[in-house]
PDB file of N, CA and C in Angstrom:
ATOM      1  N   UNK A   1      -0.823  -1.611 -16.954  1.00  0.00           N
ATOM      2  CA  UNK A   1      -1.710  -0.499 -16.682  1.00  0.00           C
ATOM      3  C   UNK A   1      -0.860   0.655 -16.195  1.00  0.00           C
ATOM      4  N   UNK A   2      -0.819   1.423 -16.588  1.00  0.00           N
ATOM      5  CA  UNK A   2      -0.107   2.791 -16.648  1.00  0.00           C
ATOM      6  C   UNK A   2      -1.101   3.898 -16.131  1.00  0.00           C
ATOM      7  N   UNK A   3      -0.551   4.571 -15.506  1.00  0.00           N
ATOM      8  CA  UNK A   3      -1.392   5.934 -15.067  1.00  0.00           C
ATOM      9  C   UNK A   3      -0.443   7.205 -14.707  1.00  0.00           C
ATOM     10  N   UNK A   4      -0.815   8.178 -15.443  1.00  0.00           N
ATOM     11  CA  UNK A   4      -0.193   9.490 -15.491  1.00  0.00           C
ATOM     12  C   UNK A   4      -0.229  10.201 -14.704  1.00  0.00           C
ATOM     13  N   UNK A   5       0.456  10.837 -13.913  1.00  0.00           N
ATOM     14  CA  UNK A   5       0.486  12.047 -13.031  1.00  0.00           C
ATOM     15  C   UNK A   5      -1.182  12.692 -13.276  1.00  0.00           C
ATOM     16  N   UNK A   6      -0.770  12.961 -14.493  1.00  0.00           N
ATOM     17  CA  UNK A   6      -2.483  14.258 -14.638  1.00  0.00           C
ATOM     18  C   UNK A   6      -3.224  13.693 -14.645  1.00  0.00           C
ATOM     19  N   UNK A   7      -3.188  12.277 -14.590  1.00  0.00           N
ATOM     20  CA  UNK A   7      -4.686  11.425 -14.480  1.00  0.00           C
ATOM     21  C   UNK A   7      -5.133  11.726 -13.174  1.00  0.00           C
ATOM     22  N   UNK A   8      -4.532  12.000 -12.293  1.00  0.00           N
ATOM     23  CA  UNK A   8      -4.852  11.933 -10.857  1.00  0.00           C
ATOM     24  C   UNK A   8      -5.036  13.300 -10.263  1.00  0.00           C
ATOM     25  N   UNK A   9      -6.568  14.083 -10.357  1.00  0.00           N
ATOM     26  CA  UNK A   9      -6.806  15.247  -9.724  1.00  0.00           C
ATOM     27  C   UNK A   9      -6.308  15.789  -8.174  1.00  0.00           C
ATOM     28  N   UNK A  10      -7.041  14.332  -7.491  1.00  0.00           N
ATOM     29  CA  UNK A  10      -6.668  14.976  -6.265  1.00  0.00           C
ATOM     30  C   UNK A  10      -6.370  13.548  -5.294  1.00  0.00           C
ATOM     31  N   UNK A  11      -5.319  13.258  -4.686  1.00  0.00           N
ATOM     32  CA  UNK A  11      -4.803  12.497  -4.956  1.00  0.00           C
ATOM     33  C   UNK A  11      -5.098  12.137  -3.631  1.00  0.00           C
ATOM     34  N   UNK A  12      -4.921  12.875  -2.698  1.00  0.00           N
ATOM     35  CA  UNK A  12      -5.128  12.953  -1.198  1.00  0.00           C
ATOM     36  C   UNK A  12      -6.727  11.986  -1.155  1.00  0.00           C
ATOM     37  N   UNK A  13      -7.805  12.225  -1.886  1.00  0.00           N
ATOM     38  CA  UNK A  13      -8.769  11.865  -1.745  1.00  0.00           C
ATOM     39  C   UNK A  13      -9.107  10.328  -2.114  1.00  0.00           C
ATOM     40  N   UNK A  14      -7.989   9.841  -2.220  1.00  0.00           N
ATOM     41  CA  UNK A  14      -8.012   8.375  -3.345  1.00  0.00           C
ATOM     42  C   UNK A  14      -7.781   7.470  -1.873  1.00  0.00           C
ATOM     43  N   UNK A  15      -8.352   6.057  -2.101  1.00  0.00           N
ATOM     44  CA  UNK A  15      -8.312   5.168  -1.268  1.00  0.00           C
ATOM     45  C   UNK A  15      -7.444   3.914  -1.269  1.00  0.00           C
ATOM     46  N   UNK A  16      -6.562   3.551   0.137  1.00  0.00           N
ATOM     47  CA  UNK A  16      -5.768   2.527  -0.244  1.00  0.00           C
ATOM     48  C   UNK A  16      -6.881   1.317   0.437  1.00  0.00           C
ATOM     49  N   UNK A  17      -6.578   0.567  -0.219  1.00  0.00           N
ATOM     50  CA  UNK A  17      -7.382  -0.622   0.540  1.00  0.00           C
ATOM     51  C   UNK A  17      -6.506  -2.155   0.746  1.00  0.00           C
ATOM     52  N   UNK A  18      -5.990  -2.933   1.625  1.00  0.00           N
ATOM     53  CA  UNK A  18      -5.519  -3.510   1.350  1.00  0.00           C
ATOM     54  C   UNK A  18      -6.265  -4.867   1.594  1.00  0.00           C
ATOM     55  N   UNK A  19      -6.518  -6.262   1.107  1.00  0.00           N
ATOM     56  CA  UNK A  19      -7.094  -7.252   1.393  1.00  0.00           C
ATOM     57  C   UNK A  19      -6.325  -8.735   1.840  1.00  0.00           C
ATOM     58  N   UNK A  20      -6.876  -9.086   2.322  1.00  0.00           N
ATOM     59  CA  UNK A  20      -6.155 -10.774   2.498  1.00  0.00           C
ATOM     60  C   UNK A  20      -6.855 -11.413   2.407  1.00  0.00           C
ATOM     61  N   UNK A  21      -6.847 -12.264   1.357  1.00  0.00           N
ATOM     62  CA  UNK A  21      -7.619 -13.828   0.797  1.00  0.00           C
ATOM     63  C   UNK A  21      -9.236 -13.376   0.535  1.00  0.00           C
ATOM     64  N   UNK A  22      -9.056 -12.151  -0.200  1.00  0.00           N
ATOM     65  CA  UNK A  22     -10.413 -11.119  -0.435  1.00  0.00           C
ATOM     66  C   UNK A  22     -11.089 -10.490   0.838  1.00  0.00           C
ATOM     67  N   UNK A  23     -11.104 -10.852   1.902  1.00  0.00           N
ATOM     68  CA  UNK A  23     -11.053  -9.929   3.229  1.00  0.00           C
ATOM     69  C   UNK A  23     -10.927  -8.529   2.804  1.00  0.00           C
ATOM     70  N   UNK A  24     -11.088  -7.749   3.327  1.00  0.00           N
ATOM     71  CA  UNK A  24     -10.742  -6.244   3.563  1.00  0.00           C
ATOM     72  C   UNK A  24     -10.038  -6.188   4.673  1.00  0.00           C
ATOM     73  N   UNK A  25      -9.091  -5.481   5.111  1.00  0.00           N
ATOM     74  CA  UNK A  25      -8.231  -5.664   6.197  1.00  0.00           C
ATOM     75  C   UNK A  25      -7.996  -3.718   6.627  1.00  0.00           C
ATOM     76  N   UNK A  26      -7.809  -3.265   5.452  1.00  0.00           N
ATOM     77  CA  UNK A  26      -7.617  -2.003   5.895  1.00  0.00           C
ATOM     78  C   UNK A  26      -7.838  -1.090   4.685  1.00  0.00           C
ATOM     79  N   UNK A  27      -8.280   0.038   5.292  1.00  0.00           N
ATOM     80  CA  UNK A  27      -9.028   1.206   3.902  1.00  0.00           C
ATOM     81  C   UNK A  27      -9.080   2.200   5.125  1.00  0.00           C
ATOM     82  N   UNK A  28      -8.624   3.246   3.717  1.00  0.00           N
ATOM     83  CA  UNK A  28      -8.069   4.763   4.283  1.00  0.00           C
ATOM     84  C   UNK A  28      -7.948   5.759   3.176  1.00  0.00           C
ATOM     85  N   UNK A  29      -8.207   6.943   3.336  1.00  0.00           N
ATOM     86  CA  UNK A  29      -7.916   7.842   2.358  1.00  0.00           C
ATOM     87  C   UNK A  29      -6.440   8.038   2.303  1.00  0.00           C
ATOM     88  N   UNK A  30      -5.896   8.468   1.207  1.00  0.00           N
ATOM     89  CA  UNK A  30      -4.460   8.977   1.648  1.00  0.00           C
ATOM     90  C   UNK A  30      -3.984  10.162   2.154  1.00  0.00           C
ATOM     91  N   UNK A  31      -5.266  11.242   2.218  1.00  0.00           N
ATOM     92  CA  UNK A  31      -5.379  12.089   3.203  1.00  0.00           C
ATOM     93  C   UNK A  31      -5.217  12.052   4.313  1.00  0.00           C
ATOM     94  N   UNK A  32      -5.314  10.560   5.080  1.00  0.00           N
ATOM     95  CA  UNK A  32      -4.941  10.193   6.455  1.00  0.00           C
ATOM     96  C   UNK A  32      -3.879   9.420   6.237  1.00  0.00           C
ATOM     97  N   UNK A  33      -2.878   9.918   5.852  1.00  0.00           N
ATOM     98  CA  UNK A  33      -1.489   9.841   6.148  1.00  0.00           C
ATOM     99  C   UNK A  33      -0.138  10.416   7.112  1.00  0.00           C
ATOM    100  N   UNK A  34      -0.145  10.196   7.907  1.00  0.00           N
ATOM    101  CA  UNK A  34       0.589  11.449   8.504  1.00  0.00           C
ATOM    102  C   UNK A  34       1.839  12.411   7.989  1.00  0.00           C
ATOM    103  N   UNK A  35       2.836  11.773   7.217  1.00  0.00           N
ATOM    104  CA  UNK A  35       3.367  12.485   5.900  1.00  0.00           C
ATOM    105  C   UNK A  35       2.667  12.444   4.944  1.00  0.00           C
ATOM    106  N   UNK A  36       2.850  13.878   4.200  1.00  0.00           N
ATOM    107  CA  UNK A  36       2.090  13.873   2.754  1.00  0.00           C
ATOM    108  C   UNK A  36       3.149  13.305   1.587  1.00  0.00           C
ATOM    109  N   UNK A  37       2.452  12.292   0.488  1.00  0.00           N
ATOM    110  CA  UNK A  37       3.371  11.854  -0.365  1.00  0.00           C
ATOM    111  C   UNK A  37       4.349  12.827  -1.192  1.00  0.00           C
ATOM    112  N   UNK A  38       4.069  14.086  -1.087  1.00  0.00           N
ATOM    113  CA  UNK A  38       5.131  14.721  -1.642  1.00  0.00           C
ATOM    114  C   UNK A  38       6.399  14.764  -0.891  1.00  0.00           C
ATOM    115  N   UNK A  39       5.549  14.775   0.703  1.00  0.00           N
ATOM    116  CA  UNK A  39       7.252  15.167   1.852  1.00  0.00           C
ATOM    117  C   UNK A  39       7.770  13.862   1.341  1.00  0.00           C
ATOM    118  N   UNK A  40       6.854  12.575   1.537  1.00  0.00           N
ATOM    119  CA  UNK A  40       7.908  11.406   1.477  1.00  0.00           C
ATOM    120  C   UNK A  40       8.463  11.255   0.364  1.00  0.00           C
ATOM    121  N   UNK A  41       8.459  11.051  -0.551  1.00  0.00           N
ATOM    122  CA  UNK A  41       8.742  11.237  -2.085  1.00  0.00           C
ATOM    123  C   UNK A  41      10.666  12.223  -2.279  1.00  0.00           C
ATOM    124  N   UNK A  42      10.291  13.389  -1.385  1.00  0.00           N
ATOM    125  CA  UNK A  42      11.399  14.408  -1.487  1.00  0.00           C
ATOM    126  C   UNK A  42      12.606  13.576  -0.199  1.00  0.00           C
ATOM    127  N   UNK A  43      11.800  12.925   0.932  1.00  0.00           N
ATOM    128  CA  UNK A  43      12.403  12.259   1.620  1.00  0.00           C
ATOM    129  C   UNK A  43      13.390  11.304   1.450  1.00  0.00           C
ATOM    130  N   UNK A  44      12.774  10.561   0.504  1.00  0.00           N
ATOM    131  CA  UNK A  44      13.573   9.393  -0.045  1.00  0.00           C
ATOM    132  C   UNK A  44      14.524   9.721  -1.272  1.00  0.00           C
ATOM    133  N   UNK A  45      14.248  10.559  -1.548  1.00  0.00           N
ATOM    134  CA  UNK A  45      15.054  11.099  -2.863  1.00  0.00           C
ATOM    135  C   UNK A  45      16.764  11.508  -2.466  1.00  0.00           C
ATOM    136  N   UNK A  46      16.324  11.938  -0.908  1.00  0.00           N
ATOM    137  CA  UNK A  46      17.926  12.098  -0.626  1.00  0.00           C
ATOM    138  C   UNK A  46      18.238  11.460  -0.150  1.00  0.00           C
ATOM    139  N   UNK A  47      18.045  10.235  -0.400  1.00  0.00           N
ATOM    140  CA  UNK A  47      18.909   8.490   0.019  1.00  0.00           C
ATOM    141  C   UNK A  47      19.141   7.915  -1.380  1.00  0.00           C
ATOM    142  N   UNK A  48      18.060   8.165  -2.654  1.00  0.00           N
ATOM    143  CA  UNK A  48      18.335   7.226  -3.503  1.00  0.00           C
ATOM    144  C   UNK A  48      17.824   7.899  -4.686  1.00  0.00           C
ATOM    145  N   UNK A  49      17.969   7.253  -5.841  1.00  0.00           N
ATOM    146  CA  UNK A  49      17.314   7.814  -6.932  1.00  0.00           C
ATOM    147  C   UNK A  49      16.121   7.234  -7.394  1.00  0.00           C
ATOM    148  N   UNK A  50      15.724   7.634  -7.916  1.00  0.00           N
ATOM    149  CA  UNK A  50      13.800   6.878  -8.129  1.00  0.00           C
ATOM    150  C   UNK A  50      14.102   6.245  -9.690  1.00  0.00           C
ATOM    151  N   UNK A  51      13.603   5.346  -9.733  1.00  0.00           N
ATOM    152  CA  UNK A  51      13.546   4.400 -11.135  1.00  0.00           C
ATOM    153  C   UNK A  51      12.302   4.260 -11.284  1.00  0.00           C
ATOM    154  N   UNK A  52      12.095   3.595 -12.756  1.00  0.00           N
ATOM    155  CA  UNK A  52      11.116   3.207 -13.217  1.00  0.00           C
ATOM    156  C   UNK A  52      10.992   1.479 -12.321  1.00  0.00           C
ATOM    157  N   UNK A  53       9.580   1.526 -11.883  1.00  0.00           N
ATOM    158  CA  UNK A  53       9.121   0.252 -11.113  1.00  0.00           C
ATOM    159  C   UNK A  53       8.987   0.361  -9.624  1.00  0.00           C
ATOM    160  N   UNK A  54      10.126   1.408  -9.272  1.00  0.00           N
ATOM    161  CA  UNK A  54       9.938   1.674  -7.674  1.00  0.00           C
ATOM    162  C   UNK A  54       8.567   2.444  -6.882  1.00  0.00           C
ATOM    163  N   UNK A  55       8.461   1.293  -5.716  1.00  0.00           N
ATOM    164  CA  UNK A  55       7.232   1.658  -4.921  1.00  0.00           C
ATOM    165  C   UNK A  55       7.427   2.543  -3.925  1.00  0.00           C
ATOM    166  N   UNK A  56       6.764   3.365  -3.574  1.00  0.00           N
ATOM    167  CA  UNK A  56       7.088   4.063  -1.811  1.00  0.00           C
ATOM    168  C   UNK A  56       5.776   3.376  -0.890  1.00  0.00           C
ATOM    169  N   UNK A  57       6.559   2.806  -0.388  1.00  0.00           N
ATOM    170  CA  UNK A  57       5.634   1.846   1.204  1.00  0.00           C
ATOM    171  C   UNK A  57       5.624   3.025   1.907  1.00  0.00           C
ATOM    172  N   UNK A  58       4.228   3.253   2.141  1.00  0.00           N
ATOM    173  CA  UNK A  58       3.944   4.953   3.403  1.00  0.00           C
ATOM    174  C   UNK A  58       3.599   3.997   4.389  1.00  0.00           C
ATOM    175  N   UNK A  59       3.574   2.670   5.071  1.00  0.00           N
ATOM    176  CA  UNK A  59       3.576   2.198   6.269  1.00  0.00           C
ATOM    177  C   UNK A  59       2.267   1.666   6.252  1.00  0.00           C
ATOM    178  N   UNK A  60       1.048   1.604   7.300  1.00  0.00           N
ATOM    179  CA  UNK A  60       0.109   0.811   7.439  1.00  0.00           C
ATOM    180  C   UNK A  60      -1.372   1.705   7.721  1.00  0.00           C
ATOM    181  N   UNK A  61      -2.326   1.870   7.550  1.00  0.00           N
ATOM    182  CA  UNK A  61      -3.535   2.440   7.496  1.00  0.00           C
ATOM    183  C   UNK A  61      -3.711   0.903   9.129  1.00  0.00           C
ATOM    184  N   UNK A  62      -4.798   1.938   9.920  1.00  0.00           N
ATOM    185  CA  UNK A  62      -5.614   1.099  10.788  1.00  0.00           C
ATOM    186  C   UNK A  62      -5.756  -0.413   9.533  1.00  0.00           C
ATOM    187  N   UNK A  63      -6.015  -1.362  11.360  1.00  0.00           N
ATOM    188  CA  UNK A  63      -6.478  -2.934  10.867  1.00  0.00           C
ATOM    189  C   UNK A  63      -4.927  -3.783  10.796  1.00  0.00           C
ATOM    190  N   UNK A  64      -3.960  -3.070  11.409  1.00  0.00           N
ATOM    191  CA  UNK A  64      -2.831  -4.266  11.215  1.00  0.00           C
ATOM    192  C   UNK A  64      -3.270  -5.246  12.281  1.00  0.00           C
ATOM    193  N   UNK A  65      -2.729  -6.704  11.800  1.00  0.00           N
ATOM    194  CA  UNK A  65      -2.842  -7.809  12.303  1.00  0.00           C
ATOM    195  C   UNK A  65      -2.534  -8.102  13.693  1.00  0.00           C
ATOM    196  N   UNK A  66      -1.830  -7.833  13.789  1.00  0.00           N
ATOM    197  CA  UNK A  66      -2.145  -8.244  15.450  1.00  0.00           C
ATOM    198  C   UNK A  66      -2.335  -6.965  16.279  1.00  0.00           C
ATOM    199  N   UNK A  67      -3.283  -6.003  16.315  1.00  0.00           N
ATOM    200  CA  UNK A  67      -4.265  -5.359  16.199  1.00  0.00           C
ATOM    201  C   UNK A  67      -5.444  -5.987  16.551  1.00  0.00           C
ATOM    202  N   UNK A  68      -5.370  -7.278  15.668  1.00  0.00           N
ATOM    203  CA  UNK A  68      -7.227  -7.673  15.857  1.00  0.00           C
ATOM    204  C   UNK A  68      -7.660  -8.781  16.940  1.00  0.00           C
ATOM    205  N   UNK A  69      -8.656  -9.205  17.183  1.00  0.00           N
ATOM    206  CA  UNK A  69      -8.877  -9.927  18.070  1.00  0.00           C
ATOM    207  C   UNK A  69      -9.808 -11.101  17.549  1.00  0.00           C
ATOM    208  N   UNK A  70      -9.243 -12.084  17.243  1.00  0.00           N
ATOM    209  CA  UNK A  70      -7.886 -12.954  17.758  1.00  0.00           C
ATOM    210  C   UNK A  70      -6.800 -11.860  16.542  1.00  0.00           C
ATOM    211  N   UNK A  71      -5.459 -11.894  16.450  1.00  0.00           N
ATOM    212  CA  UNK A  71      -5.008 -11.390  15.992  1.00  0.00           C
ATOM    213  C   UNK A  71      -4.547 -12.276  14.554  1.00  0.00           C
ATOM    214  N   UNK A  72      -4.864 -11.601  13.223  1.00  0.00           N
ATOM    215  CA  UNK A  72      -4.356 -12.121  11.855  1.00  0.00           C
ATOM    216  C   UNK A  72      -2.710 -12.050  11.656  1.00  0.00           C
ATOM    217  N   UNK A  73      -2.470 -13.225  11.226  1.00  0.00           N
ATOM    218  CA  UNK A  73      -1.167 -12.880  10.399  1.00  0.00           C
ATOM    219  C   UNK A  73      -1.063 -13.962   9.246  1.00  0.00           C
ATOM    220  N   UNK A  74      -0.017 -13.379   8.538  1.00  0.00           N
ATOM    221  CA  UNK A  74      -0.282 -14.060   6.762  1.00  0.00           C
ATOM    222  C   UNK A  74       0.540 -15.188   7.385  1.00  0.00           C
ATOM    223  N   UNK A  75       0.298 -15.903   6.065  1.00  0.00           N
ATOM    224  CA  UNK A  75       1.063 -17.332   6.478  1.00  0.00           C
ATOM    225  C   UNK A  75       1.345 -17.836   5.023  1.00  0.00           C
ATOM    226  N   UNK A  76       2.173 -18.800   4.544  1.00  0.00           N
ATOM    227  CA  UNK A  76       2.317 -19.277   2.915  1.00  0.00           C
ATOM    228  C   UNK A  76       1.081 -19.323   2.829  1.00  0.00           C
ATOM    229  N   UNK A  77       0.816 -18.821   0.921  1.00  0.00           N
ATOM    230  CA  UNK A  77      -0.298 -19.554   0.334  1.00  0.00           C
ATOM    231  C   UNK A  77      -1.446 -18.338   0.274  1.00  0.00           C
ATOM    232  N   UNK A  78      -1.049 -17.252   1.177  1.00  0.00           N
ATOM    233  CA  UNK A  78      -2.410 -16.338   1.174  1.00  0.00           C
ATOM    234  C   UNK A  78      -2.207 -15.181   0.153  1.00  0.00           C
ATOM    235  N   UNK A  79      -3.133 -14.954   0.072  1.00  0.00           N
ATOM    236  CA  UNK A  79      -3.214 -13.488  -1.186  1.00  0.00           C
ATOM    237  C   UNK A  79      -3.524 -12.090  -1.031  1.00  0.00           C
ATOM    238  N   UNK A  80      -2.175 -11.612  -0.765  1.00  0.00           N
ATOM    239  CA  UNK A  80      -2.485 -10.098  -0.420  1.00  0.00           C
ATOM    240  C   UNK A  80      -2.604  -9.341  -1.623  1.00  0.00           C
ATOM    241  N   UNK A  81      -3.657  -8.059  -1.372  1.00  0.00           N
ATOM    242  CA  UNK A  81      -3.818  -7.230  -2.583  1.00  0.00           C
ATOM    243  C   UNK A  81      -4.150  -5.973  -1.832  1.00  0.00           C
ATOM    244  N   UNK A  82      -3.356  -5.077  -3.119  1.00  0.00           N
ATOM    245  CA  UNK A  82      -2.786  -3.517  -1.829  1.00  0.00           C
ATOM    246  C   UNK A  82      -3.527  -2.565  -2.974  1.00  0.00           C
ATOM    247  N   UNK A  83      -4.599  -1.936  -2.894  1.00  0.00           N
ATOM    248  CA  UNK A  83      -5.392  -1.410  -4.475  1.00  0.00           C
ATOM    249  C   UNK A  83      -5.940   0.044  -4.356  1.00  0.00           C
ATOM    250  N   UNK A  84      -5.650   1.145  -4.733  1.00  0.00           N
ATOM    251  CA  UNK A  84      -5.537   2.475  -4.639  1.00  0.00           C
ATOM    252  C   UNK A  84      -6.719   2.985  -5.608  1.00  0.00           C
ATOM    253  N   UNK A  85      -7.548   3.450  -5.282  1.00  0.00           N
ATOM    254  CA  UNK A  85      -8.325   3.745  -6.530  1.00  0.00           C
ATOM    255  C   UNK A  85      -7.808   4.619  -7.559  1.00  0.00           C
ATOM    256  N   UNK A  86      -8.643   4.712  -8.579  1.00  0.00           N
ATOM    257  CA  UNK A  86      -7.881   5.126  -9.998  1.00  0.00           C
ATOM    258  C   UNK A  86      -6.489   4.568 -10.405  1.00  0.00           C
ATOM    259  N   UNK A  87      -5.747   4.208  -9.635  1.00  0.00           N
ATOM    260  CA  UNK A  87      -4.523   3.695  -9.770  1.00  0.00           C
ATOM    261  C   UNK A  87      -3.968   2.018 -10.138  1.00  0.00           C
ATOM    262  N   UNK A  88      -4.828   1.395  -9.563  1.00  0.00           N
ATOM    263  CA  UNK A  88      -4.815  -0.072  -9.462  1.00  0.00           C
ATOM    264  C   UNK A  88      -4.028  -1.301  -8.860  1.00  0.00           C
ATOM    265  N   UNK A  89      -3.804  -2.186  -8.321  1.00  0.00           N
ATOM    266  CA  UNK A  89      -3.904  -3.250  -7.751  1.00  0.00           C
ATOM    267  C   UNK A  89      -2.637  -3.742  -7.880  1.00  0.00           C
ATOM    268  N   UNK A  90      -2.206  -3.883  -6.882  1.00  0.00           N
ATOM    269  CA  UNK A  90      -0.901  -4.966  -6.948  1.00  0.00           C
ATOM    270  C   UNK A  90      -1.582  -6.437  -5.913  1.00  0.00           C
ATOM    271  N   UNK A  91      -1.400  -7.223  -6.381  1.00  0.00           N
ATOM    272  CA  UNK A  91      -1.248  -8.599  -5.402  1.00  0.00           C
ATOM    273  C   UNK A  91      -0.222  -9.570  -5.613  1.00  0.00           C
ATOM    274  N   UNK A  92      -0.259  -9.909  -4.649  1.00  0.00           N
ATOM    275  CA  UNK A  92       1.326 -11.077  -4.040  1.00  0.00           C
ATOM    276  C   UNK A  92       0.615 -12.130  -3.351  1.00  0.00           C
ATOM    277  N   UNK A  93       1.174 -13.113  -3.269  1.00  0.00           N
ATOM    278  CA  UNK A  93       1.088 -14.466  -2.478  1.00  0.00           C
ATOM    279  C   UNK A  93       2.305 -14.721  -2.205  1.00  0.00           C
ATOM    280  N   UNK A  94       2.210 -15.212  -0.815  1.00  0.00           N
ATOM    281  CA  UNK A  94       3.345 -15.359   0.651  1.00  0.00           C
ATOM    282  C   UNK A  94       3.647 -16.302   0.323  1.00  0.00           C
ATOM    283  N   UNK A  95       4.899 -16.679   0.473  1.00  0.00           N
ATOM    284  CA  UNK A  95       5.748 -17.828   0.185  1.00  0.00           C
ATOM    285  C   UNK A  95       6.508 -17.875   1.308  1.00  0.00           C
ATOM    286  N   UNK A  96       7.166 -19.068   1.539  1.00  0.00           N
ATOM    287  CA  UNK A  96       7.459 -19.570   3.015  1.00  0.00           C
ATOM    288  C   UNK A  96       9.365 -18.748   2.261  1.00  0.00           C
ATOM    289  N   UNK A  97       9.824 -18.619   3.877  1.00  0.00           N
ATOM    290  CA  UNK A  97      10.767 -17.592   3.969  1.00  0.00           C
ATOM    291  C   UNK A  97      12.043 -19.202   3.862  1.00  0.00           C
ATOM    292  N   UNK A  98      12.917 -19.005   2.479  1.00  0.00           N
ATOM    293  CA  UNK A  98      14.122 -19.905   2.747  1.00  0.00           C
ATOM    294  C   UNK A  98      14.804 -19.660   3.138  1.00  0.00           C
ATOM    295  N   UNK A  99      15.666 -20.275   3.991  1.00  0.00           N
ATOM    296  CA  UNK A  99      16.654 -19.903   4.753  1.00  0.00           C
ATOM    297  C   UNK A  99      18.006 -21.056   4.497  1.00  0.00           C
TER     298      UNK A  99
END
């Protein structure tokens, strides 16, 4: 699934939502960001070069885990999904850390 720059009017107005094990955990406009994705975007550019596949992580919208009461945290086996409207969905499942 591909999506074009000009597909996206106004971009600020689009929602991240992220879930765990279909939960909702956190949802936010990207208007409530405290950098705007252009600063970060120009930010990172003078550390590295941008490729095809690369993500920019803007950090966490309200609802991080230990935050809550009792407090969440992932563990192997669970299913996170990070989903932007118009844009679409990435999900991952946690796998235990080898060492």
């Amino acid at each position: 699934h591909m999506v074009l720059a000009e597909d996206i009017t106004d971009y600020k107005n689009l929602t991240i939502e992220t879930r765990l094990n279909g939960e909702v955990m956190q949802n936010a406009k990207l208007s409530q960001l405290i950098f705007d994705i252009p600063i970060l975007i120009s930010y990172v550019s003078k550390a590295m070069a941008w490729r095809a596949g690369d993500v920019l992580v803007t950090g966490t919208p309200g609802g991080v885990g230990f935050k809550r009461n009792p407090p969440i945290f992932m563990k192997p086996g669970d299913n996170v999904e990070i989903e932007i409207t118009e844009i679409g969905t990435l999900s991952n499942t946690i796998k235990d850390e080898i060492i």
